[in-house]
N, C-alpha and C. Protein backbone atom coordinates (compact mmCIF):
# COMPACT_ATOMS: atom_id res chain seq x y z
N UNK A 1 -39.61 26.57 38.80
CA UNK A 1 -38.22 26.71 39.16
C UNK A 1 -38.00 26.00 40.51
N UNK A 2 -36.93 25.38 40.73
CA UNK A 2 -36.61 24.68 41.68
C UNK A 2 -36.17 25.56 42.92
N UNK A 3 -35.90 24.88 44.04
CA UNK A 3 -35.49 25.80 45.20
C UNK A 3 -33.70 25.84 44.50
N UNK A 4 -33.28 24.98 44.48
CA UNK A 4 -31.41 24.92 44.28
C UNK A 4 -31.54 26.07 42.79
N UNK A 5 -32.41 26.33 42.18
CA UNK A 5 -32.16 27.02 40.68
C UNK A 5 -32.73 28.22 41.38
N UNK A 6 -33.33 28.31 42.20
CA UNK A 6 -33.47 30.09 42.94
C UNK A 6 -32.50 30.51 43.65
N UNK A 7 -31.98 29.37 44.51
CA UNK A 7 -30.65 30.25 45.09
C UNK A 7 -29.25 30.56 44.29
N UNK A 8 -29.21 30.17 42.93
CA UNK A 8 -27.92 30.06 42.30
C UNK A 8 -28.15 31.62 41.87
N UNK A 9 -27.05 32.28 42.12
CA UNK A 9 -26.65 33.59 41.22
C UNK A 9 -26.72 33.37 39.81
N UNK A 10 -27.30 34.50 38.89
CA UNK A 10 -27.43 34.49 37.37
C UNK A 10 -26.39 35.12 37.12
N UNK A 11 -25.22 35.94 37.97
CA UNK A 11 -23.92 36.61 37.81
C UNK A 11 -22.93 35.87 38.31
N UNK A 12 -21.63 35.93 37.43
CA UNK A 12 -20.50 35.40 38.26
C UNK A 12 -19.25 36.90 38.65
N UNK A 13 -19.77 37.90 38.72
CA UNK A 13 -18.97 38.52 39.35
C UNK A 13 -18.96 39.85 38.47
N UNK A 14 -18.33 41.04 39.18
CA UNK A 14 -18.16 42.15 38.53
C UNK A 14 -17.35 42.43 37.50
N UNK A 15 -17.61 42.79 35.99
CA UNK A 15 -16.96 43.28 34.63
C UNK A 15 -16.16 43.94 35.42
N UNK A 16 -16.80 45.49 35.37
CA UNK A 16 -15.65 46.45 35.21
C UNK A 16 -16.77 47.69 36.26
N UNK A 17 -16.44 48.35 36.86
CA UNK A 17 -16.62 49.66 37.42
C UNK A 17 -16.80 50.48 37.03
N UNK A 18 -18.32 51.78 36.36
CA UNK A 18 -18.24 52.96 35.40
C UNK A 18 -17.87 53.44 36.26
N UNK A 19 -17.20 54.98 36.23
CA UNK A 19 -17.13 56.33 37.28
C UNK A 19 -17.41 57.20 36.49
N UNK A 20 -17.85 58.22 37.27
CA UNK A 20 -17.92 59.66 36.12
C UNK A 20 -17.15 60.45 36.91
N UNK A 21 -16.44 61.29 36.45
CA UNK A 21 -14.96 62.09 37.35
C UNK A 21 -15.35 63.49 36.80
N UNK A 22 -14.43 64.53 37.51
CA UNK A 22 -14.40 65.70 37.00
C UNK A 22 -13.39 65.89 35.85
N UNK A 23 -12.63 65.56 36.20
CA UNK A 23 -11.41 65.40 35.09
C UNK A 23 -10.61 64.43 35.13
N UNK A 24 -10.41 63.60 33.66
CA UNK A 24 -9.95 62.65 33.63
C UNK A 24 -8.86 62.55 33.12
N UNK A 25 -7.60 63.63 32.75
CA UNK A 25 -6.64 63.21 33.32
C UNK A 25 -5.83 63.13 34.48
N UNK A 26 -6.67 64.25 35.09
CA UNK A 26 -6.10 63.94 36.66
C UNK A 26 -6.48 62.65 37.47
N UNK A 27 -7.81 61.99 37.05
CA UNK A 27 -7.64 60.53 37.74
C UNK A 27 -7.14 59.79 37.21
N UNK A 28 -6.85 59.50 36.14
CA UNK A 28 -5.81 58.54 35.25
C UNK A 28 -5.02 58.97 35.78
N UNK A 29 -4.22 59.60 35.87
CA UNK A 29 -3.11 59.77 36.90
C UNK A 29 -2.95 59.26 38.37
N UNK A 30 -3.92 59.65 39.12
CA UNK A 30 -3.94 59.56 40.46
C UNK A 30 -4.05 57.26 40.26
N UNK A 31 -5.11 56.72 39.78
CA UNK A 31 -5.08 55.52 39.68
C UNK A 31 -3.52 54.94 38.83
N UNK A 32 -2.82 55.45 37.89
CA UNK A 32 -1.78 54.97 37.29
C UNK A 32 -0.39 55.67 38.24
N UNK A 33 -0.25 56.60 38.53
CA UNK A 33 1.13 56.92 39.09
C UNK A 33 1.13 56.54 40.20
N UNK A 34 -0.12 57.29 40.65
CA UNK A 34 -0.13 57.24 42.51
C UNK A 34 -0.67 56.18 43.12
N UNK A 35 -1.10 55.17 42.54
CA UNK A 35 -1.85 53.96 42.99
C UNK A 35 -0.98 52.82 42.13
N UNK A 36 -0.04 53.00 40.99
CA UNK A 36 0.74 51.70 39.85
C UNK A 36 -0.27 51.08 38.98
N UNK A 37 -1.57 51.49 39.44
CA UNK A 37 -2.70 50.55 37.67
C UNK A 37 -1.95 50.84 36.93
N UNK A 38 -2.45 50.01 36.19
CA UNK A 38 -1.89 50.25 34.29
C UNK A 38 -3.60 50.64 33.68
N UNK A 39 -3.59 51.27 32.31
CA UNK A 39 -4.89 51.75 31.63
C UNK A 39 -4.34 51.22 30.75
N UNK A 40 -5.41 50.40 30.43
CA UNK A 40 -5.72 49.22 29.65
C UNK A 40 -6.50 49.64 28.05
N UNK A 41 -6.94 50.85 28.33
CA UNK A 41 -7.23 50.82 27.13
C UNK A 41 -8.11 52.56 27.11
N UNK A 42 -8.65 52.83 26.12
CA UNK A 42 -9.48 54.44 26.01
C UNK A 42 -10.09 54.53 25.21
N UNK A 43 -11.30 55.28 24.77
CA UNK A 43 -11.96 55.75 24.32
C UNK A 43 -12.06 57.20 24.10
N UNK A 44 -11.21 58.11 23.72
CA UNK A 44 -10.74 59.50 23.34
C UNK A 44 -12.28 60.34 22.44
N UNK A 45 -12.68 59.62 21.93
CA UNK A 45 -13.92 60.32 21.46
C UNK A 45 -14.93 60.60 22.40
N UNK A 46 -14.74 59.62 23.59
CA UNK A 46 -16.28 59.44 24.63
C UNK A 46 -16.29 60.56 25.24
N UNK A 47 -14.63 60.97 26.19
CA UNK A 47 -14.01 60.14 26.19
C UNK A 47 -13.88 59.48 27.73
N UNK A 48 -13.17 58.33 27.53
CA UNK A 48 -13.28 57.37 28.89
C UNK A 48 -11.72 56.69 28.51
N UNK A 49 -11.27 56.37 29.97
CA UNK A 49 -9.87 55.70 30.16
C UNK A 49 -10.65 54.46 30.88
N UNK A 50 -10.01 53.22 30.57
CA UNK A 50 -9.66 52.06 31.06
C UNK A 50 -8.86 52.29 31.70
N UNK A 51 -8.53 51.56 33.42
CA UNK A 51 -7.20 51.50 34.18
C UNK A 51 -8.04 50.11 34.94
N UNK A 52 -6.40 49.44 35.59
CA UNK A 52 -6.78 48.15 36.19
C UNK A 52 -5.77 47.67 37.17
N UNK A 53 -6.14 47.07 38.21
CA UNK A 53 -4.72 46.76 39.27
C UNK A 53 -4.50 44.95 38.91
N UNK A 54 -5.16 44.95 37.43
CA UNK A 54 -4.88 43.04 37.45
C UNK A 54 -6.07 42.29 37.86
N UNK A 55 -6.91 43.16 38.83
CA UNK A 55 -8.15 42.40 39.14
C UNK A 55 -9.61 42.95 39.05
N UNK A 56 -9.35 44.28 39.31
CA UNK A 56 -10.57 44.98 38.70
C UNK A 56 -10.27 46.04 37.75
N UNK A 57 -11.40 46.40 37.03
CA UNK A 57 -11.36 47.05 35.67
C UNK A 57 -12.45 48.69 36.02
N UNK A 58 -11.96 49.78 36.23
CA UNK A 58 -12.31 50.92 36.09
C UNK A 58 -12.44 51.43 34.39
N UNK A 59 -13.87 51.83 34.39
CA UNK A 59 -13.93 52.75 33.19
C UNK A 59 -14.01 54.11 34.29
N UNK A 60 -13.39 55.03 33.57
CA UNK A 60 -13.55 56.53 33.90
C UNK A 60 -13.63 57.23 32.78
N UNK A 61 -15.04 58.09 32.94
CA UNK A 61 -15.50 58.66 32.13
C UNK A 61 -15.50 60.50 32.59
N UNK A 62 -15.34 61.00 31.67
CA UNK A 62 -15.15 62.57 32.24
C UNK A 62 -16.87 63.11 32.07
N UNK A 63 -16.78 64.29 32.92
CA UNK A 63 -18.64 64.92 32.82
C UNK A 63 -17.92 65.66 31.49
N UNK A 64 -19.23 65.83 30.80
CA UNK A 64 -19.17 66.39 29.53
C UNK A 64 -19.17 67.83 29.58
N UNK A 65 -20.05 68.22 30.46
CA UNK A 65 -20.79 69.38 30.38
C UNK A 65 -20.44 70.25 31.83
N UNK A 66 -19.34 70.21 32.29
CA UNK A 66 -18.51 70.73 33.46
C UNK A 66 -19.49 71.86 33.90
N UNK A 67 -19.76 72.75 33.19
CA UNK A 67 -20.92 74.06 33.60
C UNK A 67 -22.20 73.32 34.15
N UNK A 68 -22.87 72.25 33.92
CA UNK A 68 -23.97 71.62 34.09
C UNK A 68 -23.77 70.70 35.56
N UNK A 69 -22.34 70.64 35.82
CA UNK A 69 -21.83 69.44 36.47
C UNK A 69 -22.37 69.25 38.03
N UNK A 70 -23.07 68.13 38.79
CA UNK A 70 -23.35 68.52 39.90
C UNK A 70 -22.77 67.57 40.73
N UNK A 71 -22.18 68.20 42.08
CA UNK A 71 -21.32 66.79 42.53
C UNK A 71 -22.32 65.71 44.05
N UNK A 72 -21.53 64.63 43.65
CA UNK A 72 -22.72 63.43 44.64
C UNK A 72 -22.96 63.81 45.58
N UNK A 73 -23.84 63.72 46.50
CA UNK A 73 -23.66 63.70 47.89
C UNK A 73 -23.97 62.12 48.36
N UNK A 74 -22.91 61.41 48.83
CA UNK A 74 -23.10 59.93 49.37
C UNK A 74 -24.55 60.14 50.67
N UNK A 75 -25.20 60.79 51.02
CA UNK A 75 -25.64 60.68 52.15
C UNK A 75 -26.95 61.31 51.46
N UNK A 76 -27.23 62.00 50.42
CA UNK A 76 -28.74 62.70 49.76
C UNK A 76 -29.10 61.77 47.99
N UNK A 77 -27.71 61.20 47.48
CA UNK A 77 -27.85 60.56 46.06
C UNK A 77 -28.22 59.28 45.96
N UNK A 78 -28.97 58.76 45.46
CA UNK A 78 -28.53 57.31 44.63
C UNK A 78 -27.77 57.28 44.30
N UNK A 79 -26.58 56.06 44.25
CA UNK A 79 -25.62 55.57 43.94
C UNK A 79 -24.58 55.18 44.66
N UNK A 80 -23.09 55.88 43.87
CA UNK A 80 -22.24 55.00 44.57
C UNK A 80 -21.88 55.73 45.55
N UNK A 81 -21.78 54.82 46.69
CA UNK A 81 -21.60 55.21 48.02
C UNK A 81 -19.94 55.83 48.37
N UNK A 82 -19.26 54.52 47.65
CA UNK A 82 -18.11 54.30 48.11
C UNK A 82 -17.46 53.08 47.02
N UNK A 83 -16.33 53.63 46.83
CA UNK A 83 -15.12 52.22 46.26
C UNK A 83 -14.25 51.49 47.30
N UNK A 84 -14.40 50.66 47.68
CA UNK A 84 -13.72 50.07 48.14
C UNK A 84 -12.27 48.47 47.75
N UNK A 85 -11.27 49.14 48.20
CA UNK A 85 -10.26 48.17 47.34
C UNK A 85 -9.71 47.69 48.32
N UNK A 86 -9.45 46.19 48.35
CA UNK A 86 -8.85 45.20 49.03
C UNK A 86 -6.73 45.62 49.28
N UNK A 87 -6.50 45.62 50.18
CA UNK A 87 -4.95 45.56 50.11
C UNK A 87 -4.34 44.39 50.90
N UNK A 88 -3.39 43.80 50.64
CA UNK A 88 -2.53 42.17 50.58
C UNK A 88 -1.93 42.26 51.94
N UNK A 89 -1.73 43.65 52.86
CA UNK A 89 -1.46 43.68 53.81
C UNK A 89 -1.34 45.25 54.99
N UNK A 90 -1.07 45.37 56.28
CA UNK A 90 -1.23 45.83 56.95
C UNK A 90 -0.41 47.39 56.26
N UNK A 91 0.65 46.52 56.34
CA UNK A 91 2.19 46.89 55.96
C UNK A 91 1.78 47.85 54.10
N UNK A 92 0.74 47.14 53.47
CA UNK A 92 0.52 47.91 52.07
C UNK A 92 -0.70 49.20 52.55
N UNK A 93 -1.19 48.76 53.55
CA UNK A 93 -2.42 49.87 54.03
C UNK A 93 -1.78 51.35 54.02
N UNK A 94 -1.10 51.08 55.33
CA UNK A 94 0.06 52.19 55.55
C UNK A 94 0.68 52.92 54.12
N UNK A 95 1.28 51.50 53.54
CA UNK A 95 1.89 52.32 52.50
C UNK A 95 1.04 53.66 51.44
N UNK A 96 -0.51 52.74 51.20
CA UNK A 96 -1.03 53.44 50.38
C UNK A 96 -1.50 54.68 50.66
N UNK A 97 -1.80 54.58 52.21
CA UNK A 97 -2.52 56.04 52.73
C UNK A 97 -1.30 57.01 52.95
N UNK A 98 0.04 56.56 53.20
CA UNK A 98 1.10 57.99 52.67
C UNK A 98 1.05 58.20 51.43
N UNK A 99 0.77 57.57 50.80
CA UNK A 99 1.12 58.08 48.92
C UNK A 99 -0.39 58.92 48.65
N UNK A 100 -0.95 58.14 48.89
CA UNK A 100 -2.94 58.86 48.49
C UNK A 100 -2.58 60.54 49.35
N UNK A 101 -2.46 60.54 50.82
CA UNK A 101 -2.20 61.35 51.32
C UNK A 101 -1.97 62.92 51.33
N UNK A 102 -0.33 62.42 50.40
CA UNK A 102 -0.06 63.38 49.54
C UNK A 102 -0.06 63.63 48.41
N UNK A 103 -0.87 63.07 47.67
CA UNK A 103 -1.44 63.18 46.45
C UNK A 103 -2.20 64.51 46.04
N UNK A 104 -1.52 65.57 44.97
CA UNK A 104 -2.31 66.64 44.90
C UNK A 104 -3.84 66.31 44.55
N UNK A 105 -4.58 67.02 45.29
CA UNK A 105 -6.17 67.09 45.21
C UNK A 105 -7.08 66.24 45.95
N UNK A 106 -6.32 65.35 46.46
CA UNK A 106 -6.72 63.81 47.58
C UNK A 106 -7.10 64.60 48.92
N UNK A 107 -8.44 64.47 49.25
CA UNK A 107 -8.49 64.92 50.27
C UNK A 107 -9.10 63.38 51.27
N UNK A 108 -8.42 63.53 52.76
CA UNK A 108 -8.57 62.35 53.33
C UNK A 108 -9.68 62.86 54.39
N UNK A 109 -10.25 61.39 53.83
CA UNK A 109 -11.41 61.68 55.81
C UNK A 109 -11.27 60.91 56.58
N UNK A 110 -10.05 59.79 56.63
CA UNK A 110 -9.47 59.33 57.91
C UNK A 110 -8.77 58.69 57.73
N UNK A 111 -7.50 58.64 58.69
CA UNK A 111 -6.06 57.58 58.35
C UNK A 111 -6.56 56.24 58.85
N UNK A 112 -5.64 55.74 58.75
CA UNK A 112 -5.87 54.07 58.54
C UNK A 112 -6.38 54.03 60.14
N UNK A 113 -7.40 52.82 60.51
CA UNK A 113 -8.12 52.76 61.92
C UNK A 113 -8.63 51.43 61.99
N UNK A 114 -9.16 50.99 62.68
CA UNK A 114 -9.71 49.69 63.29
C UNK A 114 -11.59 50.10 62.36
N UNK A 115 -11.79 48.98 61.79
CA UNK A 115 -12.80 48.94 61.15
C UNK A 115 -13.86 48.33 62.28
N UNK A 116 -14.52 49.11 63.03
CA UNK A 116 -15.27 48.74 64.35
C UNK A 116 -13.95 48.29 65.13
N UNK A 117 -14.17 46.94 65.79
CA UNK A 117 -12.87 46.38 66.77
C UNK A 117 -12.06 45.83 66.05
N UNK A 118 -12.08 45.72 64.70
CA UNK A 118 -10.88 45.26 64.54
C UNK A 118 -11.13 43.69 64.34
N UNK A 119 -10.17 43.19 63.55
CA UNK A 119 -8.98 43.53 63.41
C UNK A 119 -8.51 43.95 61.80
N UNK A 120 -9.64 43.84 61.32
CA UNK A 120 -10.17 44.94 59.73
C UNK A 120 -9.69 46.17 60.34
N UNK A 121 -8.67 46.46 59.08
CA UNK A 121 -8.10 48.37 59.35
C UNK A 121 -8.54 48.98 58.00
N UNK A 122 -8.97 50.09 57.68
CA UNK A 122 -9.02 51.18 56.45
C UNK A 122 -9.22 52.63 56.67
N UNK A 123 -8.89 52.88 55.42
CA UNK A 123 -8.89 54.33 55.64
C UNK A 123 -9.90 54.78 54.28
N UNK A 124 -10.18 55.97 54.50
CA UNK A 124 -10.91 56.72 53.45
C UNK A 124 -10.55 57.96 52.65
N UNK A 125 -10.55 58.47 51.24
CA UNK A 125 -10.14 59.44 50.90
C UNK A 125 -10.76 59.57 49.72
N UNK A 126 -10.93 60.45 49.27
CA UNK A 126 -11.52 61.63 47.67
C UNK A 126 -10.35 61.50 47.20
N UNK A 127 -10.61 60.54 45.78
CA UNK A 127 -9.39 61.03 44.93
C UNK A 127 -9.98 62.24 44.51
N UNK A 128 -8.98 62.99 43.38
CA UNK A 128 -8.94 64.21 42.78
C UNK A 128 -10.21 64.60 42.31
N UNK A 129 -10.70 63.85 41.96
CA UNK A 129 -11.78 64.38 41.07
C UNK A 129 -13.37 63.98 42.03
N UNK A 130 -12.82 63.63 43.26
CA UNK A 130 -13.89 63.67 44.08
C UNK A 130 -14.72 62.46 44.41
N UNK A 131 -14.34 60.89 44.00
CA UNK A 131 -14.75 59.68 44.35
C UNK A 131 -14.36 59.56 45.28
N UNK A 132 -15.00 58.93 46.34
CA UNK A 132 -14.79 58.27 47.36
C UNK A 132 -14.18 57.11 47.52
N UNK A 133 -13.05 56.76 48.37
CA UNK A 133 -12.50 55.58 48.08
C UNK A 133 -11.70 54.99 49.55
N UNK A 134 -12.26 53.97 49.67
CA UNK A 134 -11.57 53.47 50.74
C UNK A 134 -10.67 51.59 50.57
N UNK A 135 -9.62 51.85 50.86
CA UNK A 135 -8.81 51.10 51.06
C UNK A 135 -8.59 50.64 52.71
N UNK A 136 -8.82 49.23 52.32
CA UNK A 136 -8.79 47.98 53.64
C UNK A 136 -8.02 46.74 53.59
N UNK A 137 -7.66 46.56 54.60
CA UNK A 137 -6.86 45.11 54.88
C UNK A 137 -7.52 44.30 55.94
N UNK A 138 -7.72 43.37 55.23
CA UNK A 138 -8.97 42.59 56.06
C UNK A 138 -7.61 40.78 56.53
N UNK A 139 -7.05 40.84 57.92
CA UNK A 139 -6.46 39.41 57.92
C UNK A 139 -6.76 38.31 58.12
N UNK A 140 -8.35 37.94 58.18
CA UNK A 140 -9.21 37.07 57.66
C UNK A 140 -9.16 36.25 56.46
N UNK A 141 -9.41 37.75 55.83
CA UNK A 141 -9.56 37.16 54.31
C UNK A 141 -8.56 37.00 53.97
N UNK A 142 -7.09 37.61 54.01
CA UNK A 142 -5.52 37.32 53.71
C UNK A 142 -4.93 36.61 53.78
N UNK A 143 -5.56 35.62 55.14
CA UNK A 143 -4.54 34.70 55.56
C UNK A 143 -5.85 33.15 54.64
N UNK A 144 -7.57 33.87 54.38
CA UNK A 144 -8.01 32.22 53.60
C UNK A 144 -7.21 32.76 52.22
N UNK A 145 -7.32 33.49 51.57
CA UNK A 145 -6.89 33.87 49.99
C UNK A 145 -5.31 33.02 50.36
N UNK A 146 -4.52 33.18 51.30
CA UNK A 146 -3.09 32.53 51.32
C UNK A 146 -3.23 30.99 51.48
N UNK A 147 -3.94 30.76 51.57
CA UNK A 147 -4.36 29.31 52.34
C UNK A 147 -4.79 28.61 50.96
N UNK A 148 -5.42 29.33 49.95
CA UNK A 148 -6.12 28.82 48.64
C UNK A 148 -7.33 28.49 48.98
């Protein structure tokens, strides 16, 4: 194998996102009302909801066995640490962390802030069913993505 055929990625990017939730119609909700995804599609036997903001693709899958159910600890588990979702501006940051905010079952672990110095801002919050999720506005990346 060549050096240029070792550094090339064998992936071009992320499908779709599994989650496992506590209950899944309360996060289909929280991602479709309180966030505007659309769910793209379901699996009612599994069961699992598809939802999507146009650019990434969430499967959410419910625990089966709720009596059995044990919840993550980001700091003792393997896995996912954290979701993190890109927002188009300062002005949408704000917006999203009042709506998440008051979102029944959303609990927040910090309003929007300077990501170290700045000038990256996000905030963090538990949707309903207990994922971790943080939303950021990065004007770096906003102003190359505007640039093409």
């Amino acid at each position: 194998m060549s050096e240029q055929e070792r550094v090339q990625p064998l992936t071009v990017g992320i499908d779709h996102i599994g989650l496992t939730v506590r209950n899944l119609s309360i996060t289909v909700g929280f991602f479709v009302d309180c966030l505007g995804w659309t769910q793209v599609g379901a699996r009612p036997d599994y069961p699992a909801v598809f939802v999507s903001d146009g650019h990434v693709l969430l499967t959410l899958w419910e625990v089966p066995r709720q009596a059995e159910r044990v919840e993550f600890d980001r700091k003792t588990n393997v896995g996912l640490h954290h979701l993190a979702l890109r927002v188009h501006s300062a002005v949408a940051l704000d917006e999203i962390f009042a709506r998440v905010a008051g979102w029944p079952g959303v609990v927040v672990e910090f309003a929007p802030q300077n990501l170290g110095r700045g000038p990256k801002r996000h905030t963090m919050v538990y949707e309903p069913s207990g994922i971790r999720l943080e939303f950021d506005f990065d004007p770096g990346i906003a102003a190359n993505i505007a640039a093409g």
